[in-house]
Protein backbone atom coordinates (compact mmCIF):
# COMPACT_ATOMS: atom_id res chain seq x y z
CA UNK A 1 28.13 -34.51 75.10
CA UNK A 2 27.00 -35.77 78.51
CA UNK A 3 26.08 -32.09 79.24
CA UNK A 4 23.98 -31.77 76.43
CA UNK A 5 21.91 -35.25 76.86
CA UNK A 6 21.02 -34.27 80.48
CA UNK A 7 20.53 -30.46 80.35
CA UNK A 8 16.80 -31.59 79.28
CA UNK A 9 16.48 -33.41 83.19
CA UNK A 10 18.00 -30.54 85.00
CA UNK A 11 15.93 -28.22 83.33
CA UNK A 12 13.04 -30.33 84.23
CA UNK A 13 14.15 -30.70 87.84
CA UNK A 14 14.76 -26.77 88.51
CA UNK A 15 11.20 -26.30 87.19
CA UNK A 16 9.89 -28.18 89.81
CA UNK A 17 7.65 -26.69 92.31
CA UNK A 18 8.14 -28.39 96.24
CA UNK A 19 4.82 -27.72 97.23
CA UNK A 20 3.79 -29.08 94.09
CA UNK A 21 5.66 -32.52 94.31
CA UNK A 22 4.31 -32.71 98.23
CA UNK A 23 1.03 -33.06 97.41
CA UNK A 24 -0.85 -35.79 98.43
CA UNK A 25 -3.85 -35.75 96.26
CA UNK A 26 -3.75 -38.82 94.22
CA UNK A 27 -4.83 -36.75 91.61
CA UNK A 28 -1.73 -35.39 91.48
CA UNK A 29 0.92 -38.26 92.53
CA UNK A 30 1.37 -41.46 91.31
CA UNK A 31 4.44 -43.38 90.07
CA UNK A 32 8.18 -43.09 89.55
CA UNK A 33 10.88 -40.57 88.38
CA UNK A 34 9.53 -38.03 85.41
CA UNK A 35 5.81 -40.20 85.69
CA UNK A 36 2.82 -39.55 87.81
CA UNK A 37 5.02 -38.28 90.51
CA UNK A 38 6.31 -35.69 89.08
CA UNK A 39 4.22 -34.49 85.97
CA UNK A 40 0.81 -33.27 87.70
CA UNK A 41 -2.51 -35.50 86.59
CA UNK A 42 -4.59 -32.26 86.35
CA UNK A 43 -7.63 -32.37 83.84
CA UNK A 44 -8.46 -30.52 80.99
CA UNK A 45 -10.73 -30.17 78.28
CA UNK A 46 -9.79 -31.56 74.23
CA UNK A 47 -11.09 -28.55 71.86
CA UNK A 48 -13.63 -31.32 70.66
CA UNK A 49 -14.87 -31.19 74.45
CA UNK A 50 -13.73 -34.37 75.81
CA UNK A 51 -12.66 -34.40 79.84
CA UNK A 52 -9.21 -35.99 79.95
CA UNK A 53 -6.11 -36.00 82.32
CA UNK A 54 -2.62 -34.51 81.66
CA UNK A 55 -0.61 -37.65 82.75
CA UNK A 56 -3.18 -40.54 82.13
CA UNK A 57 -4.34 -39.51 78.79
CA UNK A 58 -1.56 -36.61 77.24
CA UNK A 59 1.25 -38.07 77.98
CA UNK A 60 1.35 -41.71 79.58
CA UNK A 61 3.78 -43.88 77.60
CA UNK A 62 3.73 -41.50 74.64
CA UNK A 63 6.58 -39.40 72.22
CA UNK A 64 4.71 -35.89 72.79
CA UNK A 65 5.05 -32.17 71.37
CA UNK A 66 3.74 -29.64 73.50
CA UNK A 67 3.73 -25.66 72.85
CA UNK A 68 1.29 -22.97 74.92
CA UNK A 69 -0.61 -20.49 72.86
CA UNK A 70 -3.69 -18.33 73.23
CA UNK A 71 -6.17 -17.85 70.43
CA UNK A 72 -6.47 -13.86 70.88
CA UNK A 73 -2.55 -13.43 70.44
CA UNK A 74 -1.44 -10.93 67.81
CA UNK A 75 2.01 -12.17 67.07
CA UNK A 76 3.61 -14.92 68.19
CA UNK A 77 1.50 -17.67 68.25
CA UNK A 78 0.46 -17.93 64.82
CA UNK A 79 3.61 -18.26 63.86
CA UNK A 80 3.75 -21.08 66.48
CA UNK A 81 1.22 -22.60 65.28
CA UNK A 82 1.71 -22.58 61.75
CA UNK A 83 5.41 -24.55 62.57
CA UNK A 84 2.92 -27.16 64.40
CA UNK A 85 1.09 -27.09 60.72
CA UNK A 86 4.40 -27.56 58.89
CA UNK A 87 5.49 -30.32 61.66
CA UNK A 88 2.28 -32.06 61.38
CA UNK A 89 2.66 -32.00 57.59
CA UNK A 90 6.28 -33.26 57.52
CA UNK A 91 5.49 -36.23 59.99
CA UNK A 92 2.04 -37.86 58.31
CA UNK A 93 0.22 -40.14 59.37
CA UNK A 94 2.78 -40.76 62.11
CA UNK A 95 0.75 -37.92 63.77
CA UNK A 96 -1.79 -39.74 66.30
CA UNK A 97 -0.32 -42.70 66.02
CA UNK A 98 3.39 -42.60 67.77
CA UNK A 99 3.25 -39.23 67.73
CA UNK A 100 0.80 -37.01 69.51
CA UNK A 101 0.98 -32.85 69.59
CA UNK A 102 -0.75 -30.61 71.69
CA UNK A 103 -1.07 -27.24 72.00
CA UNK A 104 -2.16 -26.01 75.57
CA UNK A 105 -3.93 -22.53 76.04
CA UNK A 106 -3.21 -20.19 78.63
CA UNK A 107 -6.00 -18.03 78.09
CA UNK A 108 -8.62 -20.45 79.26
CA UNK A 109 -11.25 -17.89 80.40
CA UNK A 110 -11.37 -16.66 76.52
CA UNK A 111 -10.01 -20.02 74.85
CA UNK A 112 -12.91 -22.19 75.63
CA UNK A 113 -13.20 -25.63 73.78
CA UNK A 114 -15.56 -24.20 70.74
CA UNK A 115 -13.08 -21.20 70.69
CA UNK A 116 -10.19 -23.89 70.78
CA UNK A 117 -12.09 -25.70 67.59
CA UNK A 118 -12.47 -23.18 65.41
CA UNK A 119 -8.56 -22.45 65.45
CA UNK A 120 -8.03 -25.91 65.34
CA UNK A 121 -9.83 -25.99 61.89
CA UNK A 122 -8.03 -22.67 60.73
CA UNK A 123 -4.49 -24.48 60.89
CA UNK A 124 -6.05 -27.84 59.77
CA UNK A 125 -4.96 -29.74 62.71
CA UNK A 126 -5.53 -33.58 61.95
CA UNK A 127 -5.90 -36.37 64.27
CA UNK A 128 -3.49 -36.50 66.71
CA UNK A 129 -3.23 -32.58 67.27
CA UNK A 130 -5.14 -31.95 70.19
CA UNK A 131 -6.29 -28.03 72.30
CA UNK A 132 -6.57 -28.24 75.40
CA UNK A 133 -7.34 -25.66 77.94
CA UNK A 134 -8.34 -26.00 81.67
CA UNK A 135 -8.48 -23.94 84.95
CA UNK A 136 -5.92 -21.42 85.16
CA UNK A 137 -3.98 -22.59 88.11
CA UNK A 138 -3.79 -25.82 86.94
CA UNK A 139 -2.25 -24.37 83.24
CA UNK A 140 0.10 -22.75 85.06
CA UNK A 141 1.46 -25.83 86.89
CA UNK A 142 2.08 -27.50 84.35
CA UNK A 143 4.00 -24.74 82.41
CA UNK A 144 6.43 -24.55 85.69
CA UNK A 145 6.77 -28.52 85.53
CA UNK A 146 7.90 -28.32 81.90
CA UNK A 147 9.99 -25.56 82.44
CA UNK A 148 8.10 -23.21 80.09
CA UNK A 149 6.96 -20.95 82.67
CA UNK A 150 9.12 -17.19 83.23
CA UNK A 151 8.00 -15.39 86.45
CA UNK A 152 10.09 -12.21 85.36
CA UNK A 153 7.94 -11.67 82.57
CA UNK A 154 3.81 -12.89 83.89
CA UNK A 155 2.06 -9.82 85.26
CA UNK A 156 -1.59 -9.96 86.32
CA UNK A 157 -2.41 -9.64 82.69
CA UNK A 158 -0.09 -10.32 80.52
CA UNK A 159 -0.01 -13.45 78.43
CA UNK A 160 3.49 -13.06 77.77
CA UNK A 161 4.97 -16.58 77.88
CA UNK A 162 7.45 -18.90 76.97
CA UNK A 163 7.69 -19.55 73.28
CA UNK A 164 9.74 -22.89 73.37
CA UNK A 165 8.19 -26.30 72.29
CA UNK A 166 8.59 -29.15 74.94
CA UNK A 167 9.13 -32.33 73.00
CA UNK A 168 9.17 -35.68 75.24
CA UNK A 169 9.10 -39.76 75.77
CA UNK A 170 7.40 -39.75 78.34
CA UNK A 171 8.75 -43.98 78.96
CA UNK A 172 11.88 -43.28 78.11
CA UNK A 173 12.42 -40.14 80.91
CA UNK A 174 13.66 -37.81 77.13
CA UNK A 175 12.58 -34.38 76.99
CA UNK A 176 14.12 -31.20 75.30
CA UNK A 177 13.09 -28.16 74.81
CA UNK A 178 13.40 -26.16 71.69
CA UNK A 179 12.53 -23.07 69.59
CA UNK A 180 10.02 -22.95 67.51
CA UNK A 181 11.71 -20.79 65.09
CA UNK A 182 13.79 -24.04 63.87
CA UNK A 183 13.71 -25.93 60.94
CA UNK A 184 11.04 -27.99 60.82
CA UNK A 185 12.55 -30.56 59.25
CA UNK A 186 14.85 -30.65 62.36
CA UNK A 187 12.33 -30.83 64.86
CA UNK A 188 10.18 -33.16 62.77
CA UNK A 189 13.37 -35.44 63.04
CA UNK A 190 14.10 -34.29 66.82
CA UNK A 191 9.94 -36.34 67.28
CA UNK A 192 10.24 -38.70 64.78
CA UNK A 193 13.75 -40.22 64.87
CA UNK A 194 15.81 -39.27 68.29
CA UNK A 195 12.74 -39.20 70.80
CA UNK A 196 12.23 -43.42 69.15
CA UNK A 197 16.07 -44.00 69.00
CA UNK A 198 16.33 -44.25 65.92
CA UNK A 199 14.16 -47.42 65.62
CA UNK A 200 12.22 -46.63 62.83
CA UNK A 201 13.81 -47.99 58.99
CA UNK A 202 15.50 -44.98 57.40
CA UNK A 203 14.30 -44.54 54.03
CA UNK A 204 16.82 -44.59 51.12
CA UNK A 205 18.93 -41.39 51.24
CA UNK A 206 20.30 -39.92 48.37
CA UNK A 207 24.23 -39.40 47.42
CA UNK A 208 25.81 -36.37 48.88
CA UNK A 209 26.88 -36.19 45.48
CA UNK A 210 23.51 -35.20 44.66
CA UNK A 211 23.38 -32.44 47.01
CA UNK A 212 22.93 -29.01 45.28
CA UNK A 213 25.70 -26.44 45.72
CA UNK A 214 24.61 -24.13 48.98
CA UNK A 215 23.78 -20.39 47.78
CA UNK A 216 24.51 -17.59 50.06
CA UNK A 217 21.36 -16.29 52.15
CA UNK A 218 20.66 -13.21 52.71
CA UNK A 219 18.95 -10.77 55.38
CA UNK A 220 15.82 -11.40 54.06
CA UNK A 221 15.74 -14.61 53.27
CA UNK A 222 17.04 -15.43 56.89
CA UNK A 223 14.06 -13.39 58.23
CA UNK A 224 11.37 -15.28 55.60
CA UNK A 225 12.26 -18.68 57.02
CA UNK A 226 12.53 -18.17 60.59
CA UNK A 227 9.33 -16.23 60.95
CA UNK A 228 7.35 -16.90 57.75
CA UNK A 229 8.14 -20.18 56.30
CA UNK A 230 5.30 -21.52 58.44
CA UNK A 231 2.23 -20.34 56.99
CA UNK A 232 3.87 -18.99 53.71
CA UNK A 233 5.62 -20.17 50.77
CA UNK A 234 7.11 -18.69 47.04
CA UNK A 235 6.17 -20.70 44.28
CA UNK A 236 5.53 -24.32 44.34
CA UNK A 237 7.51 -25.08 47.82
CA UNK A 238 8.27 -28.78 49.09
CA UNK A 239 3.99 -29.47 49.05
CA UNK A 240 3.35 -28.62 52.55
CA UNK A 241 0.13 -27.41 53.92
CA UNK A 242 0.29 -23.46 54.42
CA UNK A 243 -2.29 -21.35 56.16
CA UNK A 244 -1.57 -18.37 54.45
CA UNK A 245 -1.42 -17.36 51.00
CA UNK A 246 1.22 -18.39 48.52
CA UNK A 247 3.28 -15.31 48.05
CA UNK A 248 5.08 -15.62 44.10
CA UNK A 249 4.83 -12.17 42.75
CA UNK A 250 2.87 -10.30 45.66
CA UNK A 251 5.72 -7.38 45.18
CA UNK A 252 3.85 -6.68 41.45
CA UNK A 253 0.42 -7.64 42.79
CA UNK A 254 0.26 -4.80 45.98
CA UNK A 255 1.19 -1.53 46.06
CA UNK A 256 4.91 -1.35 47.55
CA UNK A 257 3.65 1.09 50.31
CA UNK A 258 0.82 -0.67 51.54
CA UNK A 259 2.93 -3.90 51.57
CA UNK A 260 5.46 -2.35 53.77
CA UNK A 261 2.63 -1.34 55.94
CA UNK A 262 1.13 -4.67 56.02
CA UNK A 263 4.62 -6.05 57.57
CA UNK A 264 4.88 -3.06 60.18
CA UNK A 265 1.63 -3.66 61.61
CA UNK A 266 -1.06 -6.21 60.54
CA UNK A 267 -3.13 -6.04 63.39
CA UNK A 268 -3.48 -2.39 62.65
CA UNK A 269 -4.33 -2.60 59.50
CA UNK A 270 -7.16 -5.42 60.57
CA UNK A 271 -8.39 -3.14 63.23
CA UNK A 272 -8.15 0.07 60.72
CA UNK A 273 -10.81 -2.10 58.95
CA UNK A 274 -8.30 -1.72 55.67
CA UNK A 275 -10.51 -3.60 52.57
CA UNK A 276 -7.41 -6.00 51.04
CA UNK A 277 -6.60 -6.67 55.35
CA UNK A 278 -10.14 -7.89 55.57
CA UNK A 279 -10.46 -9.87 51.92
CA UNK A 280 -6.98 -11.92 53.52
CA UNK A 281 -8.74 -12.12 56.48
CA UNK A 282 -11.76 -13.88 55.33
CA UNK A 283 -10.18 -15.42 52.15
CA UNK A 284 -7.74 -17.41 54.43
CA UNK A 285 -10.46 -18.55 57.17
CA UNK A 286 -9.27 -16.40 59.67
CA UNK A 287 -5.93 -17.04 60.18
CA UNK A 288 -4.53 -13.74 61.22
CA UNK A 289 -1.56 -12.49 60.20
CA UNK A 290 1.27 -11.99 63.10
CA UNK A 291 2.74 -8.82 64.20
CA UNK A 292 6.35 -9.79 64.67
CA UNK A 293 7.33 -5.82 64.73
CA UNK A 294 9.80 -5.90 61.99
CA UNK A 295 11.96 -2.65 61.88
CA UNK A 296 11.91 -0.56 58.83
CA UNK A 297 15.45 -2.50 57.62
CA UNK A 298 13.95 -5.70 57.97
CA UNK A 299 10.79 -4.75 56.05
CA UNK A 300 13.17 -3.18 53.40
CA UNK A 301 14.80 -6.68 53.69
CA UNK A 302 11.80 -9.13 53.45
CA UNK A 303 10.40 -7.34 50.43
CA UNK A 304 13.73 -7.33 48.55
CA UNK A 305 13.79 -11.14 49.24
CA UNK A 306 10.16 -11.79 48.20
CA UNK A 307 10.68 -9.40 44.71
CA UNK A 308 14.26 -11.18 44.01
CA UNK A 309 12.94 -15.32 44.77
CA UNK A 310 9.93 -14.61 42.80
CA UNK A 311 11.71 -13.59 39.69
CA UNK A 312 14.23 -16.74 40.59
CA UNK A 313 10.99 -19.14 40.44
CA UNK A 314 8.87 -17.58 37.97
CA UNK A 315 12.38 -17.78 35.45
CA UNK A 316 12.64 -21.54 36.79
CA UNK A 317 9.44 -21.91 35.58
CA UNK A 318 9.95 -20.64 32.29
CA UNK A 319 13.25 -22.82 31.51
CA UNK A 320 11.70 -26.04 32.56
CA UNK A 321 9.17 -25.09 30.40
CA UNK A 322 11.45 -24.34 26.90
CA UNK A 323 13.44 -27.38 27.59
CA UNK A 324 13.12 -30.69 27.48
CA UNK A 325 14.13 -33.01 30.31
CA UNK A 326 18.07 -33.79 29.15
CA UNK A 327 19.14 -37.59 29.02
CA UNK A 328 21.92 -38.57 31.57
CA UNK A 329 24.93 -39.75 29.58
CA UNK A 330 25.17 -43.93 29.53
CA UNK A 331 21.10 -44.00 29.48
CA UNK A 332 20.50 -43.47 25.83
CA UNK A 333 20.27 -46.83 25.35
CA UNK A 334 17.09 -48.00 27.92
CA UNK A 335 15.09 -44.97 27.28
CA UNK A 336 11.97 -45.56 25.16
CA UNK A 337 11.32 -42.39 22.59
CA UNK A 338 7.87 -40.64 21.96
CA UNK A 339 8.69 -41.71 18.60
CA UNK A 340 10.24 -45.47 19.31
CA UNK A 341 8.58 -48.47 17.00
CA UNK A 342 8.25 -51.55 19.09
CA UNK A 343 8.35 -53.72 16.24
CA UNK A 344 10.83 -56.26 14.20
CA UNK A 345 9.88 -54.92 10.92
CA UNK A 346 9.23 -50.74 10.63
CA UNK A 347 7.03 -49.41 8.44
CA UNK A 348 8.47 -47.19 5.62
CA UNK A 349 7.27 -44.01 5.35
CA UNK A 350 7.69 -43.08 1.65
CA UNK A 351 6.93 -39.04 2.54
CA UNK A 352 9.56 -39.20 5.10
CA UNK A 353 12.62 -36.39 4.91
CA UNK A 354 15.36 -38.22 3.77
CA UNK A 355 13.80 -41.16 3.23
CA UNK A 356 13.98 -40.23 -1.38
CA UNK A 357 16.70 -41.70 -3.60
CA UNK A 358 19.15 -38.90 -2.82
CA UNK A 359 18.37 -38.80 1.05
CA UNK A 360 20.41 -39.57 4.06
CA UNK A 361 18.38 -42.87 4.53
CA UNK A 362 19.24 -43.95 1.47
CA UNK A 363 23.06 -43.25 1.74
CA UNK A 364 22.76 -45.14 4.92
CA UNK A 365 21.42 -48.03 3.24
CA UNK A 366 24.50 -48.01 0.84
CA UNK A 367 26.94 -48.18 3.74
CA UNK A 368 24.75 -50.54 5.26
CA UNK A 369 25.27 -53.48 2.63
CA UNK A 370 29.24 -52.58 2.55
CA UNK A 371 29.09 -53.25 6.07
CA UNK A 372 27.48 -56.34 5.61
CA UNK A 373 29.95 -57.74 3.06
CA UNK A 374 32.98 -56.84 5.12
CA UNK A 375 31.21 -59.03 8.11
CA UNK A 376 30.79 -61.86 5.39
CA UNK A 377 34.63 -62.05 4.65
CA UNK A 378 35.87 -61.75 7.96
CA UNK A 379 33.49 -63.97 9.20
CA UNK A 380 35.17 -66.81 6.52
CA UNK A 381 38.32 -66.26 7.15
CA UNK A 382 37.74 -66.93 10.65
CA UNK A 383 35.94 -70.25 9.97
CA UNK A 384 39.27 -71.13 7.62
CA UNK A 385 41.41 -70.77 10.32
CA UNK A 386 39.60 -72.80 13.03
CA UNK A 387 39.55 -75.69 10.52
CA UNK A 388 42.65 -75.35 9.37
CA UNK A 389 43.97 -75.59 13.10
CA UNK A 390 41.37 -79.05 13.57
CA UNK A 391 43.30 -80.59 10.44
CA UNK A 392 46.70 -80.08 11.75
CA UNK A 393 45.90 -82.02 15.07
């Protein structure tokens, strides 16, 4: 347990550069353990083109998420950023308020602030989602300060990098790092919940009585949600902001050859200048889809998933549709009717079924009046026997 709450510090402290920490540019000093003294104050640029610093104004007494991307990249980052999307979604208006993501380029000699915009409004990042970029040098110090930075893997041009989100309090000395592939859910609570300690009022959860019974998941399914859950959904989803096109029935809509295709290399297919590539392209402003080099399995896989949970929705659909919402037993009695009469005296409807001479309503009416009479007696009797019992004292 112990291990686990301070592997987040050591991984911090093994990032650390010496010559870094010996500066003595206040610029890049300042305070106590995991502040200004160790996180460098370098400054960057906001993808709306305001000057800022990294400690003063990122991070300084704030619950931060921080991922690196570059605009240019073919795979990876979009799916990055799309699980920023889904975060960003999940937490509301939480976002820019005790919350505050940002997503750092490493590219800055191509990812300049109007650059940095125009993805911004792609993935519909709100207030409270900040680009940055910044001098190269300075980029890269921070991404060996947060422990995000792998030397076996930067050549002189590569942008290979770390895919890992850093997620921090910044007062409280709290940081983890974790993989964006994860649940959002889980890292929206990792932000929200365990970064505040749990301070904020749970809202009312439901029974685990009412928890549906867990279904097997499959290849493919596994595959959809780790890598395309971000900027995709089937059907109606959990009404989430997506980047990329809803995906119920695309096995019947493309041609199964050029959809297999499409998963092996998207990029390709953009570059190849192929006409439904480009109408996705430019129908979903830009957002490109990822190459996340699938093998032919995993294709086979994916599209098996996306023909089999269509059908699963699209039938959904259809049986909610048929059939009326059912009652739960014991609530019969408090739920109003489309056809309930809010009234002491009911009209009689003459042209009624069943309401003629030799109809159930008039049967009823007949049992009705014995029931009545029966009352009457036992009622008496009743009354008999109380007075009789008054008398005798």
């Amino acid at each position: 347990m112990y291990a686990r709450l301070f592997a987040p510090l050591l991984m911090l402290a093994l990032a650390a550069h010496p010559s870094a920490a010996a500066q003595g540019d206040a610029a890049f000093s300042g305070g106590s353990r995991w502040g200004a003294n160790y996180f460098p104050n370098v400054p960057l640029t906001t993808h709306e083109g305001k000057k800022v610093r990294f400690f003063d104004d990122v991070i300084e007494g704030k619950v931060v998420m921080i991922n690196f991307i570059y605009t240019s990249c073919p795979d990876s980052c979009p799916m990055e950023t799309g699980r920023m999307l889904e975060i960003q979604g999940i937490l509301g208006d939480r976002v820019g308020q005790d919350i505050f993501m940002y997503s750092i380029s490493i590219d800055p000699e191509t990812d300049t602030p109007e650059v940095l915009a125009r993805y911004a409004e792609r993935y519909q990042a709100g207030p409270g989602w900040t680009f940055l970029t910044g001098k190269e040098e300075h980029i890269t110090l921070l991404r060996k300060k947060l422990g995000l930075y792998i030397d076996e893997i930067q050549g002189e041009d590569s942008n290979d990098h770390n895919l890992s989100l850093i997620i921090g309090n910044q007062a409280s000395g709290i940081w983890k790092r974790l993989s964006p592939f994860e649940n959002p859910y889980i890292l929206a609570g990792f932000v929200g919940d365990w970064l505040h300690n749990w301070k904020k009022p749970r809202s009312e959860d439901r029974s685990y009585a009412e928890a549906p019974e867990l279904r097997n998941i499959g290849k493919g399914e596994a595959l959809f949600r780790r890598n395309c859950s971000g900027c995709h959904t089937i059907g109606p989803g959990d009404g989430l902001y997506r980047a990329g096109p809803n995906l119920l029935g695309v096995t019947d809509k493309r041609d199964p050859q050029w959809l297999d295709r499409w998963l092996a290399a998207p990029d390709k297919m953009l570059e190849a200048k192929d006409p439904v590539a480009l109408e996705l392209f430019e129908a979903y402003n830009g957002v490109q889809m990822p190459n996340i080099r699938l093998s032919e399995l995993e294709r086979r896989n994916v599209i098996e998933y996306l023909a089999t949970e269509s059908r699963r929705v699209e039938l959904t659909f259809k049986i909610e549709a048929i059939e009326p919402p059912q009652q739960e037993d014991g609530a019969t009695c408090c739920q109003k009717q489309a056809n309930t009469v809010l009234s002491s005296e009911p009209e009689e409807d003459p042209a009624a079924p069943g309401a003629g001479a030799d109809g159930p309503l008039s049967r009823f009416s007949i049992g009705s009046w014995v029931s009545v009479g029966a009352g009457f007696l036992l009622g008496l009797f009743t009354l008999v026997l109380r007075l009789r019992a008054v008398l005798w004292e």
